[in-house]
Protein backbone atom coordinates (compact mmCIF):
# COMPACT_ATOMS: atom_id res chain seq x y z
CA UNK A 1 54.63 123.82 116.18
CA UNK A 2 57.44 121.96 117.63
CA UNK A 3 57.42 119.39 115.41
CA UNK A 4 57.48 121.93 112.38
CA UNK A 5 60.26 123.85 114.06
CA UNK A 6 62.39 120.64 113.96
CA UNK A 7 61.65 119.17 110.87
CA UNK A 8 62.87 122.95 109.51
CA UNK A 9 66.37 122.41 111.13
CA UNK A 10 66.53 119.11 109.86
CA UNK A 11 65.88 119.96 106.56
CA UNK A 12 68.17 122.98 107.04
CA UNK A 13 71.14 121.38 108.15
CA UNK A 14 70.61 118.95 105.99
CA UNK A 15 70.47 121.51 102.90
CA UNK A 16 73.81 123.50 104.18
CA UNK A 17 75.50 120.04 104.42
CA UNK A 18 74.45 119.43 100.65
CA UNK A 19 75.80 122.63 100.17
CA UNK A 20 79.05 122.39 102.08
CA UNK A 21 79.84 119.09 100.25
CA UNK A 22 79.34 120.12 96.75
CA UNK A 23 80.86 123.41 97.38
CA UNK A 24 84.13 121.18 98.70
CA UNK A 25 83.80 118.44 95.91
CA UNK A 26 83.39 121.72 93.51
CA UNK A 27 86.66 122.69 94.75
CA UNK A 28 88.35 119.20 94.63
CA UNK A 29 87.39 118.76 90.60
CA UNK A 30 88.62 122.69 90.18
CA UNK A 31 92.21 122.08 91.65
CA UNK A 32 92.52 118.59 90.12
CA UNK A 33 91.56 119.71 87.00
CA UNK A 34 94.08 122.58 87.15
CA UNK A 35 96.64 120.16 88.41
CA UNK A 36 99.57 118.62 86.14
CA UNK A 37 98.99 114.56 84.98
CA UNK A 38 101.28 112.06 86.64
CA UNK A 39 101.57 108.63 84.42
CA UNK A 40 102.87 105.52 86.02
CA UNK A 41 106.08 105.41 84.05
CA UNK A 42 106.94 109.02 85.20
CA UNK A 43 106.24 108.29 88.72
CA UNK A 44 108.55 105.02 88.04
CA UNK A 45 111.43 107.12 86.05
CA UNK A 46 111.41 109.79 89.04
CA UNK A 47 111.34 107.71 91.92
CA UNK A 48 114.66 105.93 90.81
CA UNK A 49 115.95 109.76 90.84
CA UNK A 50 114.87 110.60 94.13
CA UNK A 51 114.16 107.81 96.46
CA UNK A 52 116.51 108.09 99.08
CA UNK A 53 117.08 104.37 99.61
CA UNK A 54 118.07 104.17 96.60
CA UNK A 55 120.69 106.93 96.86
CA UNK A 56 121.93 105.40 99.58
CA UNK A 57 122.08 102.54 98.24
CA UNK A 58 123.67 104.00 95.17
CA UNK A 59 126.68 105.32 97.59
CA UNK A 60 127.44 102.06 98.87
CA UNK A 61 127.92 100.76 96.00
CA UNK A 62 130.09 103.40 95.15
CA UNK A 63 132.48 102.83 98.04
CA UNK A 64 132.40 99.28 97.39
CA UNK A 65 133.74 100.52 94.06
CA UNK A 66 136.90 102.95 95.59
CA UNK A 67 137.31 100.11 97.84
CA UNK A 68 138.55 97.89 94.68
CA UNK A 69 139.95 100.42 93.29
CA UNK A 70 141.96 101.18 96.55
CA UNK A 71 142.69 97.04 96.90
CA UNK A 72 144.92 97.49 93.39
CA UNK A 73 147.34 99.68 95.07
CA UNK A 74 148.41 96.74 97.29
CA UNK A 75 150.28 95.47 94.35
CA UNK A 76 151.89 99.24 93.58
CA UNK A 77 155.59 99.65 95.02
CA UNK A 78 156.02 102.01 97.84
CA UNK A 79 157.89 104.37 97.28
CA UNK A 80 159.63 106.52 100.56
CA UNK A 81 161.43 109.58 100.84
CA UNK A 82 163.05 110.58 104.09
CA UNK A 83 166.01 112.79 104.88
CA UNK A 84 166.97 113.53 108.28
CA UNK A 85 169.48 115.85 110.37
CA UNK A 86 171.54 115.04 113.61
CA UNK A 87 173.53 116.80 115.86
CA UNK A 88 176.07 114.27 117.66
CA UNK A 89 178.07 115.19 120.68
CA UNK A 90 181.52 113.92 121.31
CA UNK A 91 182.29 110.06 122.31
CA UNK A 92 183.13 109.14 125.70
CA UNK A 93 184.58 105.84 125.96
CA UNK A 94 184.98 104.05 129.39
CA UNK A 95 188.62 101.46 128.95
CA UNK A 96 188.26 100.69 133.14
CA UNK A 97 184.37 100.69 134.28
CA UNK A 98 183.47 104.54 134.76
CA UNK A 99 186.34 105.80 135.92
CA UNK A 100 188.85 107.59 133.67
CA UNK A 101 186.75 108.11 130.41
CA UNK A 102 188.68 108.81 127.31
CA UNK A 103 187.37 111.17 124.96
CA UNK A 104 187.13 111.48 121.29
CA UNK A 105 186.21 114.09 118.69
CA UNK A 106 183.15 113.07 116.56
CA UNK A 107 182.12 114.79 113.41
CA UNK A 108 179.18 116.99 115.15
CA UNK A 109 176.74 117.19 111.85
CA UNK A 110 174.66 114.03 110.40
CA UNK A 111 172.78 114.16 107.08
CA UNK A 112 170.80 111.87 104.97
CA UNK A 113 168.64 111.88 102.03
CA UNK A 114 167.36 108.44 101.25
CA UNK A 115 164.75 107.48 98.63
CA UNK A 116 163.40 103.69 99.22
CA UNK A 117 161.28 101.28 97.38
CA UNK A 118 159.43 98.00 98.05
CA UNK A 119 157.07 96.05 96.14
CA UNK A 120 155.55 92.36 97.19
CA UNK A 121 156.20 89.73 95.43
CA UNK A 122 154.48 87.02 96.48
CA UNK A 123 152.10 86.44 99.93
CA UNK A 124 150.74 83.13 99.38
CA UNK A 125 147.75 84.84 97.12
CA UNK A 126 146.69 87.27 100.18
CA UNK A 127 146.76 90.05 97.74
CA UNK A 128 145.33 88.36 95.26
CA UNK A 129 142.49 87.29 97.01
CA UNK A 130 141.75 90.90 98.84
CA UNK A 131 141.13 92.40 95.76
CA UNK A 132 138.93 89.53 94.57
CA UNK A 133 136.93 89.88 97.35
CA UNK A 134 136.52 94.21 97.01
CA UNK A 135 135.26 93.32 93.45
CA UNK A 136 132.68 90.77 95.50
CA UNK A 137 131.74 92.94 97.59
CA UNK A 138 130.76 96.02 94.66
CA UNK A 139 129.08 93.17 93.33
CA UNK A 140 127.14 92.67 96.51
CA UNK A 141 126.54 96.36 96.49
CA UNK A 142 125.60 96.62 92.70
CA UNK A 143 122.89 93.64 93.68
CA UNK A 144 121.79 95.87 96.62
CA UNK A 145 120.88 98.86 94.65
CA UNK A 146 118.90 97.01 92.03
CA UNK A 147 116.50 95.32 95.14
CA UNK A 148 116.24 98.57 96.91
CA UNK A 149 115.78 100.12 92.95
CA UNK A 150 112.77 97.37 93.11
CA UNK A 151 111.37 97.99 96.36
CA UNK A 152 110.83 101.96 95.40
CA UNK A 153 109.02 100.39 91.93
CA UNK A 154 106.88 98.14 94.22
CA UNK A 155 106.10 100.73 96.77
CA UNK A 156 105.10 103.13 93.97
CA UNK A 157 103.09 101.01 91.75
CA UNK A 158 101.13 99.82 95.13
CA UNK A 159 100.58 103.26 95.87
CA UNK A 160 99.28 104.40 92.32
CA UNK A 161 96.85 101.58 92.66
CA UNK A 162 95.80 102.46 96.11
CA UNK A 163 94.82 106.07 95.12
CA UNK A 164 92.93 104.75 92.10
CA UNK A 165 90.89 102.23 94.33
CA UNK A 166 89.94 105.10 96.52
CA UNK A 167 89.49 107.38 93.50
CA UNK A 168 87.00 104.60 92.45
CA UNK A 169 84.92 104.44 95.69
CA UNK A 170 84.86 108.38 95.21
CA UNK A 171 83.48 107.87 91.93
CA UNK A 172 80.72 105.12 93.23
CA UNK A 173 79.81 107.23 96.28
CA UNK A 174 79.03 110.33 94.26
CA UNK A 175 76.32 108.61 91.81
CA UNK A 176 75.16 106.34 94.76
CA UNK A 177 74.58 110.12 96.67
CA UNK A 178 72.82 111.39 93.10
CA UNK A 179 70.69 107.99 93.85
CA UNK A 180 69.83 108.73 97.12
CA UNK A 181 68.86 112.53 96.53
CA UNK A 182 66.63 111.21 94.21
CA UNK A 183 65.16 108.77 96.42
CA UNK A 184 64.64 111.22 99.38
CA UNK A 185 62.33 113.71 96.82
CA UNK A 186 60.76 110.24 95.86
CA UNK A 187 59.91 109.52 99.56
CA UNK A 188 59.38 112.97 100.48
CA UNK A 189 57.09 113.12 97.27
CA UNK A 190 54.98 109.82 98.79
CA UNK A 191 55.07 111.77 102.27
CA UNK A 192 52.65 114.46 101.06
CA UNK A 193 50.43 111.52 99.49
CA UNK A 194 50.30 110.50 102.99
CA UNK A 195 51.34 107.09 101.67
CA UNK A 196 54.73 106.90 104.13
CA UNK A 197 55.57 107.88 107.35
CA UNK A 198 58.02 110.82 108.78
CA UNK A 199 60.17 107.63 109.95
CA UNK A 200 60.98 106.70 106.41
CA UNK A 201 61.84 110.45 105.46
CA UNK A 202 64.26 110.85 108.27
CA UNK A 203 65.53 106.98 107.69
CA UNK A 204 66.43 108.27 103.77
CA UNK A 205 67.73 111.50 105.25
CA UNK A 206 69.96 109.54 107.57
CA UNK A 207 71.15 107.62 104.66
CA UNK A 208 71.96 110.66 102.34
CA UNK A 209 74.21 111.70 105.36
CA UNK A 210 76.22 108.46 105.85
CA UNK A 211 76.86 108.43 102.04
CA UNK A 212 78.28 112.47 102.23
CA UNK A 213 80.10 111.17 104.94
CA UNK A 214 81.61 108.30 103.03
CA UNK A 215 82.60 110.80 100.42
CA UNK A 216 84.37 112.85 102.84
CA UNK A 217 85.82 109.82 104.21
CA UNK A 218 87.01 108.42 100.50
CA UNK A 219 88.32 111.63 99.57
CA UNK A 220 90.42 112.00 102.61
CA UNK A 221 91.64 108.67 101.74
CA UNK A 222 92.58 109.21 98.49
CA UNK A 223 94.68 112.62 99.77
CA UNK A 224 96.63 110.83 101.85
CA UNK A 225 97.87 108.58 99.73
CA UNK A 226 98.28 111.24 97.36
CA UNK A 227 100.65 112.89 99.88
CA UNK A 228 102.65 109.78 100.89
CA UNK A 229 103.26 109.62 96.81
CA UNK A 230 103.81 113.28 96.58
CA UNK A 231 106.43 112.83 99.63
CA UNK A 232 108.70 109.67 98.11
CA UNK A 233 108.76 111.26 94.56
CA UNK A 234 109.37 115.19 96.30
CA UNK A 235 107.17 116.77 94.48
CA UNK A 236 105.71 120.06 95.16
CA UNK A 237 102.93 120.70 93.53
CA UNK A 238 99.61 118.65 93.59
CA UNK A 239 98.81 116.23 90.96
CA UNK A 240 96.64 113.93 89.24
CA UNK A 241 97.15 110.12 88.78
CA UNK A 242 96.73 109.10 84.77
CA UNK A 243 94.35 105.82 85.70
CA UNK A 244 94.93 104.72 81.43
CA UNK A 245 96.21 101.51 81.12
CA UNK A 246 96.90 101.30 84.76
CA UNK A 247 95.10 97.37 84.84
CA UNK A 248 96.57 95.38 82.14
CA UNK A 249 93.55 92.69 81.53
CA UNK A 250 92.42 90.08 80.96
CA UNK A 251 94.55 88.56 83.83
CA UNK A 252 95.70 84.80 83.16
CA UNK A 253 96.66 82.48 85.79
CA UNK A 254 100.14 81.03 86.72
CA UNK A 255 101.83 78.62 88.01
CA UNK A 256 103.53 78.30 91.01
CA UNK A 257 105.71 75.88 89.65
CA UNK A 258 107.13 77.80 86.19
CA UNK A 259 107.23 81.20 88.85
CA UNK A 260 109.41 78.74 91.61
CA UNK A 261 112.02 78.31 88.46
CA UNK A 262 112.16 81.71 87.50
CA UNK A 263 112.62 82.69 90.81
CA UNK A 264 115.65 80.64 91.62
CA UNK A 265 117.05 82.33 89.02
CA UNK A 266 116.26 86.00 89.20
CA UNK A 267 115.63 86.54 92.87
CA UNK A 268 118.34 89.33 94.35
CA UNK A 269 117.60 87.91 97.74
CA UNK A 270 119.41 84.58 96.44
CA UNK A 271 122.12 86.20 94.49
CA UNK A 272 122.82 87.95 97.08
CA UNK A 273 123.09 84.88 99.55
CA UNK A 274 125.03 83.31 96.62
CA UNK A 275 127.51 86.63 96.53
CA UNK A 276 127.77 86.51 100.30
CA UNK A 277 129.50 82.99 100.34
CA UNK A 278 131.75 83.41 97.67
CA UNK A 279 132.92 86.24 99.84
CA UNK A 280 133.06 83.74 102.79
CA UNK A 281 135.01 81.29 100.54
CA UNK A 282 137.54 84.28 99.70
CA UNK A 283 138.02 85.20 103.70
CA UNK A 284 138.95 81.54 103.88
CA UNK A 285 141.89 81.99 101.18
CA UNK A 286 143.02 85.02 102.37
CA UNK A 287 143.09 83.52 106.17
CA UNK A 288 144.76 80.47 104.41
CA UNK A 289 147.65 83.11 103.02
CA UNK A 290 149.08 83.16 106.16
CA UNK A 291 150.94 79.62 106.18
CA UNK A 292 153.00 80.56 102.87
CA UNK A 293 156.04 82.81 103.16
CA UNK A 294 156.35 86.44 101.72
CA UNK A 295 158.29 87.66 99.29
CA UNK A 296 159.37 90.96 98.00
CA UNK A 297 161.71 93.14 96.20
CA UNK A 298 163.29 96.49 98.08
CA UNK A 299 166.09 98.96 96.93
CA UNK A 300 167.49 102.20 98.30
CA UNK A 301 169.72 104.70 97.24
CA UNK A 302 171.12 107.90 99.18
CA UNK A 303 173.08 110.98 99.58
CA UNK A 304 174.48 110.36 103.39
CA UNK A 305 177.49 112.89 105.57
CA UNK A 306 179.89 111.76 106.83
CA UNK A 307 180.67 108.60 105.82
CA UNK A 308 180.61 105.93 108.69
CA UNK A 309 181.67 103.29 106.65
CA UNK A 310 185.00 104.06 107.27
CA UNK A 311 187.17 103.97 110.59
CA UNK A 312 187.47 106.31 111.31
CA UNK A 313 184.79 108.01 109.92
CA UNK A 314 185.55 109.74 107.02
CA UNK A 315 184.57 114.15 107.00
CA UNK A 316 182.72 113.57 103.59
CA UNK A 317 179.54 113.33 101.99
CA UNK A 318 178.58 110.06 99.92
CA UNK A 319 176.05 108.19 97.91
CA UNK A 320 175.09 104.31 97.99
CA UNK A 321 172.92 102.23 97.01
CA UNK A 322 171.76 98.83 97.32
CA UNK A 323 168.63 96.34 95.94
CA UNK A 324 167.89 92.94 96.96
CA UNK A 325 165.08 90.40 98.14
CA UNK A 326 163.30 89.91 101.53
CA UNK A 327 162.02 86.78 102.62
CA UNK A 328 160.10 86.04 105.49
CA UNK A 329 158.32 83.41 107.03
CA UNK A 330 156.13 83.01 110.34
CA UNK A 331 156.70 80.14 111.76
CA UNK A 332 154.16 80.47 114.47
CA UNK A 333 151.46 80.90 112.08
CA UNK A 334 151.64 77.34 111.19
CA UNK A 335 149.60 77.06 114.56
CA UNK A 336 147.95 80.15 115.43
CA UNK A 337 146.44 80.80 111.50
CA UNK A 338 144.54 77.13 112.40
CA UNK A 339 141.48 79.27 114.65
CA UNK A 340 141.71 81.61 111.65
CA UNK A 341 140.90 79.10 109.14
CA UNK A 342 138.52 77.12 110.81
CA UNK A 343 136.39 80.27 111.51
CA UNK A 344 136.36 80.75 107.76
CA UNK A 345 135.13 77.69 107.30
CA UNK A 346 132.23 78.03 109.44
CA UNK A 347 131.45 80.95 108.52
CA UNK A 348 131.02 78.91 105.07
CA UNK A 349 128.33 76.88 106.76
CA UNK A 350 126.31 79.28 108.26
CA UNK A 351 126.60 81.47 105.43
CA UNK A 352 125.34 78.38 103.27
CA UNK A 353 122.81 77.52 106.06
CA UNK A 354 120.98 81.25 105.42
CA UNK A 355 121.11 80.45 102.11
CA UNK A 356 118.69 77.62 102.62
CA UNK A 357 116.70 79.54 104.93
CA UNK A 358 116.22 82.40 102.08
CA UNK A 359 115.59 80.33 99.26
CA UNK A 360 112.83 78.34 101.80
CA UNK A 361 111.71 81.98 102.47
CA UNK A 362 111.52 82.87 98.46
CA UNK A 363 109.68 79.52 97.89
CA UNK A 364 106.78 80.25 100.41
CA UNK A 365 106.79 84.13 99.31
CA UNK A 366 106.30 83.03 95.66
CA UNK A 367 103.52 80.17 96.34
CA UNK A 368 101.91 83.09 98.27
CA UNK A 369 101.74 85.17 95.85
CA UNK A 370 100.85 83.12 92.89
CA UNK A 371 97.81 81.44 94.96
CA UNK A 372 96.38 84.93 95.97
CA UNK A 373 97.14 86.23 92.58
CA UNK A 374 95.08 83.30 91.07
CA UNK A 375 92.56 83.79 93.32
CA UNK A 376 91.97 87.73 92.29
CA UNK A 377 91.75 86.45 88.91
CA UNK A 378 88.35 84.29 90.48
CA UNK A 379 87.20 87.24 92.32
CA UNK A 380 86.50 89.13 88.68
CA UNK A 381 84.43 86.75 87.75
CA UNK A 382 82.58 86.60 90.58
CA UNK A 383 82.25 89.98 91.92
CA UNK A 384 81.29 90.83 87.99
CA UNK A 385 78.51 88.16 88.76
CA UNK A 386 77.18 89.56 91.99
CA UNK A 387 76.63 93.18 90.78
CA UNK A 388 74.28 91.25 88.39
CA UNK A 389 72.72 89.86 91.31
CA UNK A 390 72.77 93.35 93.70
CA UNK A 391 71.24 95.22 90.56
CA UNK A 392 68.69 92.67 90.33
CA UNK A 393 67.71 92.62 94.19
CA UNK A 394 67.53 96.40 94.32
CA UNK A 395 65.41 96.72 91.23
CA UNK A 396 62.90 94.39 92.71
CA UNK A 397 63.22 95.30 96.46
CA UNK A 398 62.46 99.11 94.77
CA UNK A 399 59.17 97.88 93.28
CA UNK A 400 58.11 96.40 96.29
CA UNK A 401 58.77 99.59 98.41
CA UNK A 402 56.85 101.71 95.67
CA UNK A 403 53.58 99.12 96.00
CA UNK A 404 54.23 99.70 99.44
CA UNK A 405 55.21 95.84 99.72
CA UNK A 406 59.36 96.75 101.45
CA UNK A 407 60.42 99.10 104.45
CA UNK A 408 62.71 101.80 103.58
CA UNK A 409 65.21 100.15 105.11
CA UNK A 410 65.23 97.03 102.92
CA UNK A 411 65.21 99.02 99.64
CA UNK A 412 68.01 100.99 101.30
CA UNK A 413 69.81 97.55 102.48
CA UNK A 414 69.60 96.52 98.88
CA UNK A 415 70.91 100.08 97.36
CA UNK A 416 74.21 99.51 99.95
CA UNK A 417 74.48 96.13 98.57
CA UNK A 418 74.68 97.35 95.09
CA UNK A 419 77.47 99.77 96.27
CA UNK A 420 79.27 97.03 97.78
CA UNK A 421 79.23 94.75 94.96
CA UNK A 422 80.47 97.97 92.49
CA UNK A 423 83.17 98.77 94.47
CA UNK A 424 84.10 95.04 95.03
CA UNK A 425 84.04 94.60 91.29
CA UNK A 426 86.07 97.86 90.74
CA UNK A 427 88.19 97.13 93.65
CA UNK A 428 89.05 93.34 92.47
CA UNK A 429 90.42 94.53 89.40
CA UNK A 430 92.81 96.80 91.03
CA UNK A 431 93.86 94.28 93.95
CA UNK A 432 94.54 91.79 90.75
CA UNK A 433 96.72 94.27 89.48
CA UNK A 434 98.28 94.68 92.79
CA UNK A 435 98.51 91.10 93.17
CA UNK A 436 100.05 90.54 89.71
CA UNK A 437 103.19 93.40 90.89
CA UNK A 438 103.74 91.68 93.80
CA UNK A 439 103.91 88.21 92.16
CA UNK A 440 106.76 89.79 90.05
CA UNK A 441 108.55 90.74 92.23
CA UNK A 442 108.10 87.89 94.56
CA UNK A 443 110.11 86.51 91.58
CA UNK A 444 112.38 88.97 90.88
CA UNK A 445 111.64 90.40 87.67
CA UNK A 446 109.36 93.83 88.77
């Protein structure tokens, strides 16, 4: 009676968690299939829209850009206007030390409105060179902004992929549980023949319930992803991932050699390491500026009361002018601008010196990726192969269990094998692909 009693909560719990998971897959195919299609090339077009990085990386660039547009003014004239009113008190004027001061009426009011002007001439190419190196450093920017604009497209693409491989092992877990459902009425079936034992009932039972919870497992998988992709391209609503044309086979293999070349040419990490010492090489010019004199042009011109350029001074207002050249040189720099330039110039070397170490970097990123991606390309092939081989195994392992020649547990050893090597196969398409996106932009042209 016991034994009845528990074999009816087994089979009962076992029926309500049937239930429970098709009632929750039910609901997963409603919503999805109520739920707006999201292609890879939308994802792509609004992830450049909304990424954040790139935004950011969008604003420095853009006050790289004021900042050259501010350097310009250097070469503008300034232009001052200043006007100004006094209120002097009378002279006192000592003839013998302090004793006996002798007085003398000024004229109490002071005025002045002066406009003046100055504009550099010539600094030894310090302006010059500052405005060269703002329009670097936008460049440096600009360069910025298309690598971040590339690590969104990489990030995106790799999660598109992920969410299809889990979709995938969804897909594989739901016929392998149709498989085992039928295998459990097929064993319960040779049960009443009295040709198995309970043991191999419970053992497909317990099987049925790892595969439901693989399901629930997989699915959860492929939500979270979802939401990390729902989060980086803000969108609000759920969605479903367009898996068309999402692997672009047949694959081909490359070489690391041709991808090495293309590389060195296309990589931002380099042009950026190439950007950064030509701004080195301008700090040294500017620094260099210093030994040359400076030139410039300055004029004035005011309305001034009272007029001091007469003795004494006269009680009347008056205008004056004047324009001429200023010239100046710092002697001293001809020393002290030496610890300038010579931490230019090593700032040239180690500038140089990370240059090296990036393009080393870039070399071992892009063998990486172009053995690996090659060696995707072999898994295809062989993976294809061993589900062949699994299909095989299980179809004769199955035989054997039915002529009551296999345990339970080696048809059901085979059946998991068979899984393995379908999701391998599906899942070795989609690394390729994954493989192949990194590869490009490894070399700088994702």
């Amino acid at each position: 009676m016991k034994h009845k009693r528990c074999c009816l909560q087994k089979y009962v719990i076992s029926t309500l968690s049937g239930l429970m998971l098709y009632i929750f897959s039910y609901n997963q195919t409603l919503a999805q299939s109520n739920s707006p299609i999201l292609t890879i090339d939308a994802a792509l077009e609004r992830g450049q829209d909304v990424s954040k990085h790139i935004s950011a990386a969008k604003i420095q660039s853009n006050i790289a850009g004021t900042k050259a547009d501010d350097a310009k003014n250097l070469r503008i004239p300034d232009i001052e206007a200043h006007t100004g009113y006094a209120r002097l008190t009378d002279l006192i004027q000592y003839d013998r030390g302090l004793k006996d001061p002798e007085t003398f009426q000024s004229i109490y009011d002071k005025v002045d409105f002066t406009m003046k002007a100055g504009v550099p001439v010539y600094a030894g190419g310090k302006i010059s060179h500052i405005i060269k190196k703002t329009k670097q450093e936008l460049e440096l920017a600009q360069l910025n902004t298309n690598k971040t604009a590339r690590n969104v497209r990489l990030e995106i693409k790799g999660l598109y992929l992920t969410i299809f491989k889990m979709m995938e092992m969804q897909r594989l877990i739901r016929e392998n549980i149709k498989e085992e459902e039928a295998r459990l009425k097929e064993v319960q079936a040779l049960k009443k023949n009295g040709v198995v034992t309970r043991n191999e009932i419970l053992r497909a039972e317990l099987q049925l319930s790892e595969q439901q919870l693989n399901l629930t497992a997989a699915t959860n998988n492929v939500a979270i992803a979802k939401h990390q992709l729902q989060v980086l391209l803000e969108l609000e609503d759920d969605f479903n991932i367009d898996t068309n044309q999402l692997i672009h086979e047949p694959f081909a293999t490359t070489s690391f050699e041709a991808n090495l070349h293309m590389a060195l040419q296309m990589q931002d990490d380099l042009k950026m390491q190439a950007q950064e010492v030509k701004i080195k090489e301008t700090d040294k010019r500017i620094a260099k500026a210093a030994y040359y004199p400076t030139v410039g042009l300055f004029g004035s011109y005011g309305l001034n009361y009272p007029n001091y350029f007469f003795f004494p001074p006269a009680n009347n207002w008056y205008r004056l002018g004047m324009a001429g050249v200023d010239i100046s040189f710092n002697i001293s720099n001809l020393y002290k601008n030496r610890k300038k330039v010579s931490i230019a110039e090593q700032a040239i070397n180690l500038q140089e010196v990370e240059m090296d170490a990036v393009k080393e970097a870039v070399e071992n990123r892009v063998h990486q990726a172009s053995v690996k991606y090659n060696e995707y390309i072999q898994r295809i092939d062989i993976t294809r192969l061993a589900i062949a081989q699994a299909a095989e195994n299980y179809r004769i392992v199955k035989n054997k269990y039915l002529n009551q020649l296999a345990l339970i547990t080696e048809m059901i050893d085979a059946d998991n094998s068979l899984l393995e090597a379908k999701f391998n196969a599906s899942a070795a398409r989609i690394d390729t692909q994954i493989k192949f996106y990194e590869l490009q932009y490894a070399i700088g042209v994702l």
